[in-house]
N, C-alpha and C. Protein backbone atom coordinates (compact mmCIF):
# COMPACT_ATOMS: atom_id res chain seq x y z
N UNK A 1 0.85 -1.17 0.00
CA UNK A 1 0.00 0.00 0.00
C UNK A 1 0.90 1.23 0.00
N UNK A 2 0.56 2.22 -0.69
CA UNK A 2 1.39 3.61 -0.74
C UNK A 2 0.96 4.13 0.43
N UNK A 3 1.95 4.93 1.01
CA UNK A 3 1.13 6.17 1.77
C UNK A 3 1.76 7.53 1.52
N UNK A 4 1.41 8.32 1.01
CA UNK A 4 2.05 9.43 0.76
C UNK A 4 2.34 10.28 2.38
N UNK A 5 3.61 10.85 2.37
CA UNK A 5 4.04 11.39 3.63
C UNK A 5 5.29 13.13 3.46
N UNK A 6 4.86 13.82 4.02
CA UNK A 6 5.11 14.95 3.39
C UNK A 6 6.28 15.24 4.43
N UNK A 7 7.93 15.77 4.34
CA UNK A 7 8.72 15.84 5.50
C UNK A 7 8.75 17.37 5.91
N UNK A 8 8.60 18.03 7.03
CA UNK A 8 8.42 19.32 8.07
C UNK A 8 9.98 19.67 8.15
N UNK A 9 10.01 20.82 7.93
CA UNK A 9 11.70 21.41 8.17
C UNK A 9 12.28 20.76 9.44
N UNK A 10 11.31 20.30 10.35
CA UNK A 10 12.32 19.80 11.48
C UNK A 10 11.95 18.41 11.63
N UNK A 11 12.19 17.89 10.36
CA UNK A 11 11.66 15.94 10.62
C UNK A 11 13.53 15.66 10.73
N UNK A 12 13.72 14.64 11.09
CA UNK A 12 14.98 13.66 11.40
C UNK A 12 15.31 13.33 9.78
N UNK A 13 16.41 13.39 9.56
CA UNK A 13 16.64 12.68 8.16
C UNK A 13 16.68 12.05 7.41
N UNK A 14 16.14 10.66 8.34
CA UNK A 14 15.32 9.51 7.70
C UNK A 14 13.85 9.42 7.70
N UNK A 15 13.71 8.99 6.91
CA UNK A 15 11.97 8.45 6.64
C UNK A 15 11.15 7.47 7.90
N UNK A 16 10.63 7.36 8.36
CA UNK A 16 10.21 6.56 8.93
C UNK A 16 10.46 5.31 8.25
N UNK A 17 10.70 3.90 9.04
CA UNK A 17 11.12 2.76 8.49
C UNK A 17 10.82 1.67 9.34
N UNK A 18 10.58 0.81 8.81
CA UNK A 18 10.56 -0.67 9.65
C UNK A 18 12.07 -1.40 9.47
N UNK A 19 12.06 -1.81 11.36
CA UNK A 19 13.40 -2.27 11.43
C UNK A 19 13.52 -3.67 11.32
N UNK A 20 12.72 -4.93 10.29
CA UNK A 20 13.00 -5.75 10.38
C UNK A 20 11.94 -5.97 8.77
N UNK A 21 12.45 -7.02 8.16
CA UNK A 21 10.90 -7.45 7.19
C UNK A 21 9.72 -8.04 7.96
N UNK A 22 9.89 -8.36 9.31
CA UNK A 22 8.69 -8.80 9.97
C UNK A 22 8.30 -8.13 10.82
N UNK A 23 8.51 -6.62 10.76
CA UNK A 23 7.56 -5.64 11.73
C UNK A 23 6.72 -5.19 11.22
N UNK A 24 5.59 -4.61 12.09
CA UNK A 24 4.46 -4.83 12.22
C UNK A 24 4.24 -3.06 11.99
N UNK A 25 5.55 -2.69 12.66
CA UNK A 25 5.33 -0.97 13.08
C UNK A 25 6.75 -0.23 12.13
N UNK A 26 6.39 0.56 11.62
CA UNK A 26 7.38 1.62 11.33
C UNK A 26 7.67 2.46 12.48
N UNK A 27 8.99 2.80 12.54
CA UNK A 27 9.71 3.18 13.71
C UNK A 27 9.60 4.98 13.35
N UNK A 28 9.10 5.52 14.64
CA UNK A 28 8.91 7.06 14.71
C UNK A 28 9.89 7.68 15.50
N UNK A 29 10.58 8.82 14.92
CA UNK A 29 11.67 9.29 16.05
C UNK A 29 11.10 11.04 16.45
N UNK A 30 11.96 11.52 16.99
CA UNK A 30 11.92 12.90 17.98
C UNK A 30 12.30 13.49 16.56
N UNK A 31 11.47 14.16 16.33
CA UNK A 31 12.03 15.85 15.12
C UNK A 31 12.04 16.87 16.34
N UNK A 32 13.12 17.72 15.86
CA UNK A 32 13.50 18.66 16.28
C UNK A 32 14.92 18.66 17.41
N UNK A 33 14.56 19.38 18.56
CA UNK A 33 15.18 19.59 19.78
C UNK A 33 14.91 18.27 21.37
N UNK A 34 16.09 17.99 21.94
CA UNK A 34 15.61 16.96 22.77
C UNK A 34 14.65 17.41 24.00
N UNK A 35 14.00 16.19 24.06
CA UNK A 35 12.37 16.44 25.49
C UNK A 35 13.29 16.13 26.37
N UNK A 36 12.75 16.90 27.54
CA UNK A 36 13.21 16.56 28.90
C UNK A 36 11.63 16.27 29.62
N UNK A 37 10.87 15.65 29.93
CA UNK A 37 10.38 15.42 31.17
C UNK A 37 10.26 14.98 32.21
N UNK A 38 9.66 15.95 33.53
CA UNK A 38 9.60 15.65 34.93
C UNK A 38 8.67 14.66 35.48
N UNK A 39 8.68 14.01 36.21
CA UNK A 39 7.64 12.99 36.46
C UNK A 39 6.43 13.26 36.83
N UNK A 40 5.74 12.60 35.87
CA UNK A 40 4.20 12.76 35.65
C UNK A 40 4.10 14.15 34.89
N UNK A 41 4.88 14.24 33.93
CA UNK A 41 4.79 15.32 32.99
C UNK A 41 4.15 14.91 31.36
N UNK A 42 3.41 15.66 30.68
CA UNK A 42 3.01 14.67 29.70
C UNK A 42 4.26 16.07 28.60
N UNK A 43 3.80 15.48 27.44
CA UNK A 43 4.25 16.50 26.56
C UNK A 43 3.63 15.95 25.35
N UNK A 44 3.44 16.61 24.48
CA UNK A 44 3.42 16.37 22.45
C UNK A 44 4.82 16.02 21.85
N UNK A 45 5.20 14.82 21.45
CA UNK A 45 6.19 15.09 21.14
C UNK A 45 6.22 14.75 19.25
N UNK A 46 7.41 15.57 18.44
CA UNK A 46 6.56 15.75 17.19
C UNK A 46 7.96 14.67 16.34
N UNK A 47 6.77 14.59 15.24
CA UNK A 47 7.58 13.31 14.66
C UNK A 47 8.26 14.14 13.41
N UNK A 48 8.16 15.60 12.70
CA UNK A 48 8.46 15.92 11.68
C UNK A 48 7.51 15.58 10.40
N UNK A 49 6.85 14.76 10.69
CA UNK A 49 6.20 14.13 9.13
C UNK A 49 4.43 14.20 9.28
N UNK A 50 3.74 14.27 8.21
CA UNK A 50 1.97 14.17 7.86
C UNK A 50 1.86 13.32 7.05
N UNK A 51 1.13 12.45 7.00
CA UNK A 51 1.13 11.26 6.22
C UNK A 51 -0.44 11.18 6.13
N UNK A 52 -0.74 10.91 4.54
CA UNK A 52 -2.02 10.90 4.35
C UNK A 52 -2.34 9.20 3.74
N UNK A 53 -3.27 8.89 5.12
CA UNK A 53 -3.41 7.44 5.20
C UNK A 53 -4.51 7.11 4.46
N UNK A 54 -4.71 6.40 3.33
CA UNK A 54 -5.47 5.95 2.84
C UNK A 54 -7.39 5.57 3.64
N UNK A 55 -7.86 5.96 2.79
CA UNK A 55 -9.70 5.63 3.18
C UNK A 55 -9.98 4.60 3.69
N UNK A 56 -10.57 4.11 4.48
CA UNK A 56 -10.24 2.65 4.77
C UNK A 56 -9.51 2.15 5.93
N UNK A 57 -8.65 3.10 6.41
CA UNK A 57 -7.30 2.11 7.07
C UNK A 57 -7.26 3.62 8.08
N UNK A 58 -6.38 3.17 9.32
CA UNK A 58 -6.23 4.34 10.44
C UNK A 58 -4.51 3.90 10.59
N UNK A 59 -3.82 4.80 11.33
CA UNK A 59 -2.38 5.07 11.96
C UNK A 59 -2.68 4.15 13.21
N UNK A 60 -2.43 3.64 13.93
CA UNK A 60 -2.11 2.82 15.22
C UNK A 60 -0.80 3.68 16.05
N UNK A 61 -0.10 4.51 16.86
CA UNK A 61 0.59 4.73 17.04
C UNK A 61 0.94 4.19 18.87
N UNK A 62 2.21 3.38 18.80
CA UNK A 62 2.44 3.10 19.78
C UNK A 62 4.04 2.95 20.29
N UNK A 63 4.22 2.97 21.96
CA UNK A 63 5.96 3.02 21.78
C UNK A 63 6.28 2.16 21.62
N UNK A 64 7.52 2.21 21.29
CA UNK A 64 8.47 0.85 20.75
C UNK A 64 8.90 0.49 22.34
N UNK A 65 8.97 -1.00 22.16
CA UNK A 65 8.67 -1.38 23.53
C UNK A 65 10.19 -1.27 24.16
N UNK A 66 11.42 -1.29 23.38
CA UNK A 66 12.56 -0.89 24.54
C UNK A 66 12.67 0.16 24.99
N UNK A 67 12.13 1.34 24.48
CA UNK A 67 11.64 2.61 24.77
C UNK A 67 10.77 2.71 25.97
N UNK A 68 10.00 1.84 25.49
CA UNK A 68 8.81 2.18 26.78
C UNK A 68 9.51 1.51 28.60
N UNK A 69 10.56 0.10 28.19
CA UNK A 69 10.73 -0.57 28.88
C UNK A 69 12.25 0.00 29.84
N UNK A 70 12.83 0.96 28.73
CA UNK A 70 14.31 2.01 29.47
C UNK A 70 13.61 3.13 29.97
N UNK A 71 12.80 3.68 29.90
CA UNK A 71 12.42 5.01 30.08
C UNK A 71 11.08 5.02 31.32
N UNK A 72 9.97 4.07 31.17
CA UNK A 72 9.26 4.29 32.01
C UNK A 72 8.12 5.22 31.35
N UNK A 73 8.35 5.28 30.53
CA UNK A 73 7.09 6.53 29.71
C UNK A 73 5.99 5.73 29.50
N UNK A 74 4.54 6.40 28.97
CA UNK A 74 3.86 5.87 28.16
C UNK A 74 2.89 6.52 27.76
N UNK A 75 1.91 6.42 26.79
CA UNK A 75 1.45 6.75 26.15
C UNK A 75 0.05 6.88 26.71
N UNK A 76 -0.50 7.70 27.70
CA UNK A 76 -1.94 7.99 28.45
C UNK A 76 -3.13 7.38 26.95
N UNK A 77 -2.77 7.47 25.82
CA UNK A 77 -3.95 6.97 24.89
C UNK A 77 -4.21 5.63 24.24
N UNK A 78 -2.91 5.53 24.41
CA UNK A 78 -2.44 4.32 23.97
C UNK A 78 -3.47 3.20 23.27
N UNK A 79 -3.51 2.26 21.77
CA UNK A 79 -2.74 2.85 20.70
C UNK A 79 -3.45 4.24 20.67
N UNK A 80 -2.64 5.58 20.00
CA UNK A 80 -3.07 6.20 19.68
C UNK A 80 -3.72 6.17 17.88
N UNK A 81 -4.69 7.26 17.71
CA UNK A 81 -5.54 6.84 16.39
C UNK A 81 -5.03 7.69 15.86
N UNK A 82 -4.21 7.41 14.29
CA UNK A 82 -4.37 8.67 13.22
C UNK A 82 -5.46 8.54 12.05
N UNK A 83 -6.28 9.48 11.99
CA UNK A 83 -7.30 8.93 11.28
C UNK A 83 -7.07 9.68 9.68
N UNK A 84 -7.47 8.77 8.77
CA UNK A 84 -7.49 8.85 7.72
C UNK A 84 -7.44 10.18 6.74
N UNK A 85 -8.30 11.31 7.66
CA UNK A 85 -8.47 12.40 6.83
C UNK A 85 -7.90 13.38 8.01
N UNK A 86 -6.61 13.17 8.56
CA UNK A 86 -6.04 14.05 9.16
C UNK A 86 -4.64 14.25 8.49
N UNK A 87 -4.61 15.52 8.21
CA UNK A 87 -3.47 15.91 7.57
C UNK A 87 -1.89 16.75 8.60
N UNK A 88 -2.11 16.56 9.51
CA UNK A 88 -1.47 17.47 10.15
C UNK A 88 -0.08 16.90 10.54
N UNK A 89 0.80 17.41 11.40
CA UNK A 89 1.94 16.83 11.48
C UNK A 89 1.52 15.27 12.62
N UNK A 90 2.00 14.40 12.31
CA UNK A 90 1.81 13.21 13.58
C UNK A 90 2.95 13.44 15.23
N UNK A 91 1.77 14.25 16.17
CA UNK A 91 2.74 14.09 17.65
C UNK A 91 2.50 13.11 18.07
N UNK A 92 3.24 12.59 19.13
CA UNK A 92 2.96 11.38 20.00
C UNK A 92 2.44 12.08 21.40
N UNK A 93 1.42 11.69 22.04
CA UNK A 93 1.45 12.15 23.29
C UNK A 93 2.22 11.00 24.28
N UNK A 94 3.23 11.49 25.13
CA UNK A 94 4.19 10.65 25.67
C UNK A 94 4.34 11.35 27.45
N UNK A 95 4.01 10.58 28.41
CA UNK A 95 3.96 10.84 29.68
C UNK A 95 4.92 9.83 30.29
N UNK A 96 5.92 10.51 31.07
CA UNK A 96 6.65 10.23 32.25
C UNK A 96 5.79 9.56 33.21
N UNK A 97 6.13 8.51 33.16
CA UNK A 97 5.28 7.44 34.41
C UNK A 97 6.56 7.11 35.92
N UNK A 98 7.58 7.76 35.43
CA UNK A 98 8.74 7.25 37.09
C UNK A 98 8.86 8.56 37.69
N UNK A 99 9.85 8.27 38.70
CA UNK A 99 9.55 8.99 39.98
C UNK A 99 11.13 10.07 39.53
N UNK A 100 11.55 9.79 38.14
CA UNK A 100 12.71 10.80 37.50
C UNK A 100 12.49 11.07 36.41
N UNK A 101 13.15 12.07 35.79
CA UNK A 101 13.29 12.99 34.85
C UNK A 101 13.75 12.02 33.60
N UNK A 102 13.03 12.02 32.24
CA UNK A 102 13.26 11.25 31.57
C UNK A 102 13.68 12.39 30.04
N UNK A 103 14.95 11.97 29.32
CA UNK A 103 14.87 12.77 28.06
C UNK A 103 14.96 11.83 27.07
N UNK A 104 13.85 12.57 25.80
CA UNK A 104 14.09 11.79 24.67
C UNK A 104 15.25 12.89 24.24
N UNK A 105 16.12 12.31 23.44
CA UNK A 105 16.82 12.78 22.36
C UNK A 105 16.32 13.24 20.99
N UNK A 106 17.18 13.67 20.38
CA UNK A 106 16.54 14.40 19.35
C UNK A 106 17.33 13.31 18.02
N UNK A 107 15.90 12.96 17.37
CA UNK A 107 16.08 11.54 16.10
C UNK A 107 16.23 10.69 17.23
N UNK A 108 15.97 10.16 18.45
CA UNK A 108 16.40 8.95 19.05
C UNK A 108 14.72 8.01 18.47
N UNK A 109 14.83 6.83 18.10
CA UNK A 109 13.20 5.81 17.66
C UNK A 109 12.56 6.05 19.22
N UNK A 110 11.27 6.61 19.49
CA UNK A 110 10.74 6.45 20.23
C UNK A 110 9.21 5.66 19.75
N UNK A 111 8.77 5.66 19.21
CA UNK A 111 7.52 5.04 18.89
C UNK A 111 7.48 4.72 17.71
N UNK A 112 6.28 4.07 17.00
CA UNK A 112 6.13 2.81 15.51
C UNK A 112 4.85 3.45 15.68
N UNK A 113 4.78 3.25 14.02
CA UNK A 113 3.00 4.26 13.27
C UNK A 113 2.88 2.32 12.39
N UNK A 114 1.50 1.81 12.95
CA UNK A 114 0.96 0.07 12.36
C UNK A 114 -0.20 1.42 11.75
N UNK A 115 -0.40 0.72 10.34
CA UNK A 115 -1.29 0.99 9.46
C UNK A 115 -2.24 -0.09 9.93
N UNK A 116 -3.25 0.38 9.78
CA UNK A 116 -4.48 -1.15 10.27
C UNK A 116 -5.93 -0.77 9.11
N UNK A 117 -6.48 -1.86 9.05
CA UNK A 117 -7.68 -1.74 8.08
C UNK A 117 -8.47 -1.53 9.40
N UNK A 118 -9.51 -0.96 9.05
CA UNK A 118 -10.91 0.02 9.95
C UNK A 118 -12.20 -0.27 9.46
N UNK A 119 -12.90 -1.17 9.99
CA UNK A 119 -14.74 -1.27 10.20
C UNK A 119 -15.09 -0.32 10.71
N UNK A 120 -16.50 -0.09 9.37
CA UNK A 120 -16.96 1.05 10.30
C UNK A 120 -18.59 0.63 10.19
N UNK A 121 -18.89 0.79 11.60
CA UNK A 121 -20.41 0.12 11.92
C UNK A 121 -21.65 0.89 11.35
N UNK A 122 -22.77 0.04 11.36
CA UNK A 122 -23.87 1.45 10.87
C UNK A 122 -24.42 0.26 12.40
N UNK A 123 -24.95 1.56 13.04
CA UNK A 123 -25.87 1.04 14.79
C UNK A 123 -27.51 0.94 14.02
N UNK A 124 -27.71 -0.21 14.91
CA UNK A 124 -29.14 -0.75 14.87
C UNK A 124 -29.76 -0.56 16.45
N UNK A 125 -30.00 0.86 16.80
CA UNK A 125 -31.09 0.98 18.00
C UNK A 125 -31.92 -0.49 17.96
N UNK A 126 -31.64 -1.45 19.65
CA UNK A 126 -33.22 -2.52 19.84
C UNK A 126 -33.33 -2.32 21.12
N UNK A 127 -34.45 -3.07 21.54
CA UNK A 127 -35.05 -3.15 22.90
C UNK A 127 -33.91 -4.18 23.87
N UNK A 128 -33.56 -4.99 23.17
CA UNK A 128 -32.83 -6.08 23.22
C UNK A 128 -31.70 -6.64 23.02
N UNK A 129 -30.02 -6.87 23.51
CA UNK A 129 -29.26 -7.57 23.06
C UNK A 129 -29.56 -9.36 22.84
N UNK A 130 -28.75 -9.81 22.23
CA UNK A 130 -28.75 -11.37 21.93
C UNK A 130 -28.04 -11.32 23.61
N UNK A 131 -28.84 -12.77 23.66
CA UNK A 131 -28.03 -13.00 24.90
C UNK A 131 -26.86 -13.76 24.75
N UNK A 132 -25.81 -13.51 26.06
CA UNK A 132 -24.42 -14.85 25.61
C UNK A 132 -24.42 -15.32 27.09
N UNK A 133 -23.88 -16.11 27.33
CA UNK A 133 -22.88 -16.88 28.24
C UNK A 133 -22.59 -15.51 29.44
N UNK A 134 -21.11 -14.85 29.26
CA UNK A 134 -21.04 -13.51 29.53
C UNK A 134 -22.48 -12.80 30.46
N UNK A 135 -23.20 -12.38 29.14
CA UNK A 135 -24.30 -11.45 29.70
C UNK A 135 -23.87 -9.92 30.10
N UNK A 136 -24.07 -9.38 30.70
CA UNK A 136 -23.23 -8.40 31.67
C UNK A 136 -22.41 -8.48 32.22
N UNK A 137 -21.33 -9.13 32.42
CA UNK A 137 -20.26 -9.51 33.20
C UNK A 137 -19.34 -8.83 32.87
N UNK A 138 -18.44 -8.37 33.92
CA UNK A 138 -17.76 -6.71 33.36
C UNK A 138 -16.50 -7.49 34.20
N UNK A 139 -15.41 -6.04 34.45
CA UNK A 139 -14.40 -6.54 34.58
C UNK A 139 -14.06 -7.89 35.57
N UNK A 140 -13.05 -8.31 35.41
CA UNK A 140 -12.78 -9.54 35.94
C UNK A 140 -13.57 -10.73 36.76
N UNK A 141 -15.31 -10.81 35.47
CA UNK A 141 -16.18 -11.28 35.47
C UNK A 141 -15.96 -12.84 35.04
N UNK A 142 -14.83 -12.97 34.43
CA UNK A 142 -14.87 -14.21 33.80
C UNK A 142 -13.98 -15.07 34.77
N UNK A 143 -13.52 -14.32 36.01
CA UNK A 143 -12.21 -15.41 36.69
C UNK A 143 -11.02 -14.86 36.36
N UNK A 144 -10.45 -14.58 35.59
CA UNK A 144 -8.68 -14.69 35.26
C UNK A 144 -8.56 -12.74 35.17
């Protein structure tokens, strides 16, 4: 699938890329100047690039997990959605989850953009769901 992607005077000098033939995620880095945040600080952090994702299909954006797993950060939205008819630059929203000061670097891979195909429902108002097994059974309704 194409995706056309437009680069911002302050994108990193590579393209976004997948670091293996069997990833799932193209790898997103820091454009611009390096983040510093304080704990429990959120920030926008910007990727340099707008990418216009095909009709049909949404952005998935999530951190790359040695990132998430050295740093302690994460992503309050997590996956985040880029939707199809958004043209704008792609930020990550990225929050300090430890009890220290965390910096991204500037071009360091902090997060992966998964292209995903997207259902989209038409709702049928009833009086009634089908019943299941389940039923109403909400969190840790099932045992495990």
């Amino acid at each position: 699938m194409d995706v056309s992607i437009v680069r911002l005077p302050h994108a990193p000098r590579e393209l976004p890329s997948y670091a293996s033939d069997g990833a799932a995620g193209m790898d997103l880095a820091l454009a611009g100047e390096e983040v510093s945040l304080q704990p429990g600080e959120r920030a926008l952090l910007p990727t340099g690039f707008c990418f216009s994702i095909p009709s049909g299909y949404e952005g998935q954006v999530r951190l790359r997990s040695g990132f998430a797993r050295r740093t302690g950060c994460l992503m309050p939205n997590a996956p985040g959605t880029i939707d199809s008819d958004y043209r704008g630059e792609l930020l990550v929203l990225l929050m300090n989850a430890t009890d220290s000061p965390v910096t991204v670097a500037s071009g360091e891979r902090f997060a992966q953009l998964v292209i995903c195909p997207v259902a989209r429902a038409t709702l049928i108002e009833s009086r009634v769901l089908l019943e299941t097994t389940r039923g109403e059974g909400g969190f840790g309704s099932t045992g495990r």
